[in-house]
C-alpha atoms as a PDB file:
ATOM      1  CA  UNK A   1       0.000   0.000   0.000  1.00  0.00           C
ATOM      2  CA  UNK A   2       1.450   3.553  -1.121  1.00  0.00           C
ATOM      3  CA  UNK A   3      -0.063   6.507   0.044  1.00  0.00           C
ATOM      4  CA  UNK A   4       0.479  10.711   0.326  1.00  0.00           C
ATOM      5  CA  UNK A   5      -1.152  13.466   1.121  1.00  0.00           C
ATOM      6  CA  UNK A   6      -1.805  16.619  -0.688  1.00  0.00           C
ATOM      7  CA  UNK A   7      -3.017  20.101   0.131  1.00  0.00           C
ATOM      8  CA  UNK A   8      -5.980  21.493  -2.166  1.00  0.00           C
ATOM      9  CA  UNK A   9      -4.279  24.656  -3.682  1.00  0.00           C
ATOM     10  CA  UNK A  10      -6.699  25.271  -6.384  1.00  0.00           C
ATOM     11  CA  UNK A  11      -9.051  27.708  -5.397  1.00  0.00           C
ATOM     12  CA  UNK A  12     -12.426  25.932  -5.793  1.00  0.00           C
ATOM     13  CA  UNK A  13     -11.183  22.867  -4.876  1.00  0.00           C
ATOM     14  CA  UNK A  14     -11.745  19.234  -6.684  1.00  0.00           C
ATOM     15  CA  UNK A  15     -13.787  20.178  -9.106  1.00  0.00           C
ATOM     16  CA  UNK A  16     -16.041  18.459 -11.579  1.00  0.00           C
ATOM     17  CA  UNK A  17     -13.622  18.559 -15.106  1.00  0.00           C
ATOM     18  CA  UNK A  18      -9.981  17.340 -12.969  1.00  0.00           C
ATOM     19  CA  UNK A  19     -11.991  15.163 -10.718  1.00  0.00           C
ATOM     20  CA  UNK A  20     -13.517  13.264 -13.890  1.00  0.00           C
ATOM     21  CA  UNK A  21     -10.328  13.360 -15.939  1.00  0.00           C
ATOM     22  CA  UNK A  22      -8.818  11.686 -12.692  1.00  0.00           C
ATOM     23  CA  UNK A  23     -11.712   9.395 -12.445  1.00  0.00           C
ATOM     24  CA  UNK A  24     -11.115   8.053 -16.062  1.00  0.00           C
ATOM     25  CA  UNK A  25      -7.826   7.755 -15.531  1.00  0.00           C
ATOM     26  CA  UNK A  26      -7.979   5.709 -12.428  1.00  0.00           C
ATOM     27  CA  UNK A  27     -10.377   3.166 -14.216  1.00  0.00           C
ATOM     28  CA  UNK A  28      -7.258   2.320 -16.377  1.00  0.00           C
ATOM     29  CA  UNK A  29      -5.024   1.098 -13.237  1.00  0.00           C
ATOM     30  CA  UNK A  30      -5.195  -2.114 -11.589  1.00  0.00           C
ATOM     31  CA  UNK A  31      -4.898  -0.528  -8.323  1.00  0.00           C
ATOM     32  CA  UNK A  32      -7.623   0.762  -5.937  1.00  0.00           C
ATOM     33  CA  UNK A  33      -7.068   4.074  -5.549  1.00  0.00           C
ATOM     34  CA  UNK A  34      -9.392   5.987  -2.305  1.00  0.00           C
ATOM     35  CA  UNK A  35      -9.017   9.384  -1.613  1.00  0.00           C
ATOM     36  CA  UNK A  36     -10.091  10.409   2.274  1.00  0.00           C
ATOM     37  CA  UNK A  37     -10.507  13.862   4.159  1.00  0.00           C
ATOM     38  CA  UNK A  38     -11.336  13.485   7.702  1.00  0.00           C
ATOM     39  CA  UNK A  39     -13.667  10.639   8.384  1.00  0.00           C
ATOM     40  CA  UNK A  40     -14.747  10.761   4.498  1.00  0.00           C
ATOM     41  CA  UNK A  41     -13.382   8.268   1.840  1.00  0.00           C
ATOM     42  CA  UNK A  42     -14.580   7.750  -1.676  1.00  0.00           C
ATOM     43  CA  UNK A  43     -13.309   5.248  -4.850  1.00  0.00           C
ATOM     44  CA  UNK A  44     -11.512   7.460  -6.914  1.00  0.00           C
ATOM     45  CA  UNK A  45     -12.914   5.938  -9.880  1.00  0.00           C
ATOM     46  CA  UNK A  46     -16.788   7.065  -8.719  1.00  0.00           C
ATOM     47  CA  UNK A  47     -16.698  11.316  -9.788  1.00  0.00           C
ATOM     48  CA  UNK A  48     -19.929  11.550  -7.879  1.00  0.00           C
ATOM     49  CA  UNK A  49     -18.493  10.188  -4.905  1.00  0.00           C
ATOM     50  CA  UNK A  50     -15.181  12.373  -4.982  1.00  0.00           C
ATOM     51  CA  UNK A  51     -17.590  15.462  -6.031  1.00  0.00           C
ATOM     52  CA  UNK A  52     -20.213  14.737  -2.658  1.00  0.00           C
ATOM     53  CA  UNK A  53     -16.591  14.925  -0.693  1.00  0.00           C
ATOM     54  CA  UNK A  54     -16.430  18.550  -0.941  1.00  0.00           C
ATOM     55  CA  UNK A  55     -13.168  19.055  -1.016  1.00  0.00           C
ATOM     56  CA  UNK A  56     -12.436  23.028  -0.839  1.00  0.00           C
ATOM     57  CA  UNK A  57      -9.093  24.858  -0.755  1.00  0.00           C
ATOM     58  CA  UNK A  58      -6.513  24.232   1.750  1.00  0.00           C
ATOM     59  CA  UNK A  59      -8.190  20.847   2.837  1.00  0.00           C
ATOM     60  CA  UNK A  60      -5.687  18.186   3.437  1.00  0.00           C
ATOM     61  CA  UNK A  61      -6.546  15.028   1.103  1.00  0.00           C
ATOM     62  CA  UNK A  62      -5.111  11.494   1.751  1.00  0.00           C
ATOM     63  CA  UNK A  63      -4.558   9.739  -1.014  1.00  0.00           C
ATOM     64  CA  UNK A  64      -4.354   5.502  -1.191  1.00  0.00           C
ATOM     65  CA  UNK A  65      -3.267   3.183  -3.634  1.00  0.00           C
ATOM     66  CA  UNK A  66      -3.113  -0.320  -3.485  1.00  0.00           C
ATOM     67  CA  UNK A  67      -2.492  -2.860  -5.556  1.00  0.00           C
ATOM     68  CA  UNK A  68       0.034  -4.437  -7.989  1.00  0.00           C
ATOM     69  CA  UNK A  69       0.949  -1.565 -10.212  1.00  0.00           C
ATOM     70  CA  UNK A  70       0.899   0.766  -6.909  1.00  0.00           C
ATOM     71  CA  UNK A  71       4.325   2.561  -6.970  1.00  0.00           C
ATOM     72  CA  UNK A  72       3.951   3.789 -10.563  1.00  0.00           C
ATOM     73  CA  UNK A  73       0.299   4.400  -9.880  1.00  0.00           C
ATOM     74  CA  UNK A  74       1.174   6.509  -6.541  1.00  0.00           C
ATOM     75  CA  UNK A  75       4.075   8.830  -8.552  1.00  0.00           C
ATOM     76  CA  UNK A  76       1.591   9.853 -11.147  1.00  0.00           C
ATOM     77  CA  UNK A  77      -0.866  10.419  -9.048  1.00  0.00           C
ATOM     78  CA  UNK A  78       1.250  12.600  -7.099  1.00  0.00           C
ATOM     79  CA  UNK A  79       2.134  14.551  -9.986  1.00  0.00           C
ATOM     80  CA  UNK A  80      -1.784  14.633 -11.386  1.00  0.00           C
ATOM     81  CA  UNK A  81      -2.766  16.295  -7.931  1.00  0.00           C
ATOM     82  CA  UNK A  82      -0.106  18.908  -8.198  1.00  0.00           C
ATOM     83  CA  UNK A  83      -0.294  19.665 -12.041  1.00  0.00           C
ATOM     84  CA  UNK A  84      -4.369  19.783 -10.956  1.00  0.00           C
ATOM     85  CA  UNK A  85      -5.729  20.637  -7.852  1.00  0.00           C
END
């Protein structure tokens, strides 16, 4: 299991057109990928799920991979979330 954490620095937060890009993405992997803030956790792969999050600026996201192809999964995932949100 790989995981990191981010800080939302866009300033509306995970929105709709990153969060489905990211969403279509994560489909592709063989990993599960879950993103969490506080007590909330949702399937990357579900955009309705990550959108109900509401995830604003400055929140703190958690972000989990696991699976076989984790460690290339978790370094472009990294990179997604700072070229993104």
């Amino acid at each position: 299991m790989k995981s990191f954490e981010y800080v939302i620095t866009d300033p509306v937060g995970i929105h709709a057109r990153p969060a489905g890009v990211m969403a279509k993405e994560v489909k592709t992997y063989k990993s599960i990928v879950t993103i969490s803030k506080g007590e909330k956790s949702a399937d990357a792969r579900k955009l309705m799920a990550l959108m109900g999050m509401g995830i604003k600026k400055d929140d703190t996201v958690t972000v989990t991979i696991e699976g076989e192809d984790e460690e290339e999964v978790a370094v472009k995932l990294e990179q997604f979330f700072k070229d993104n949100f």
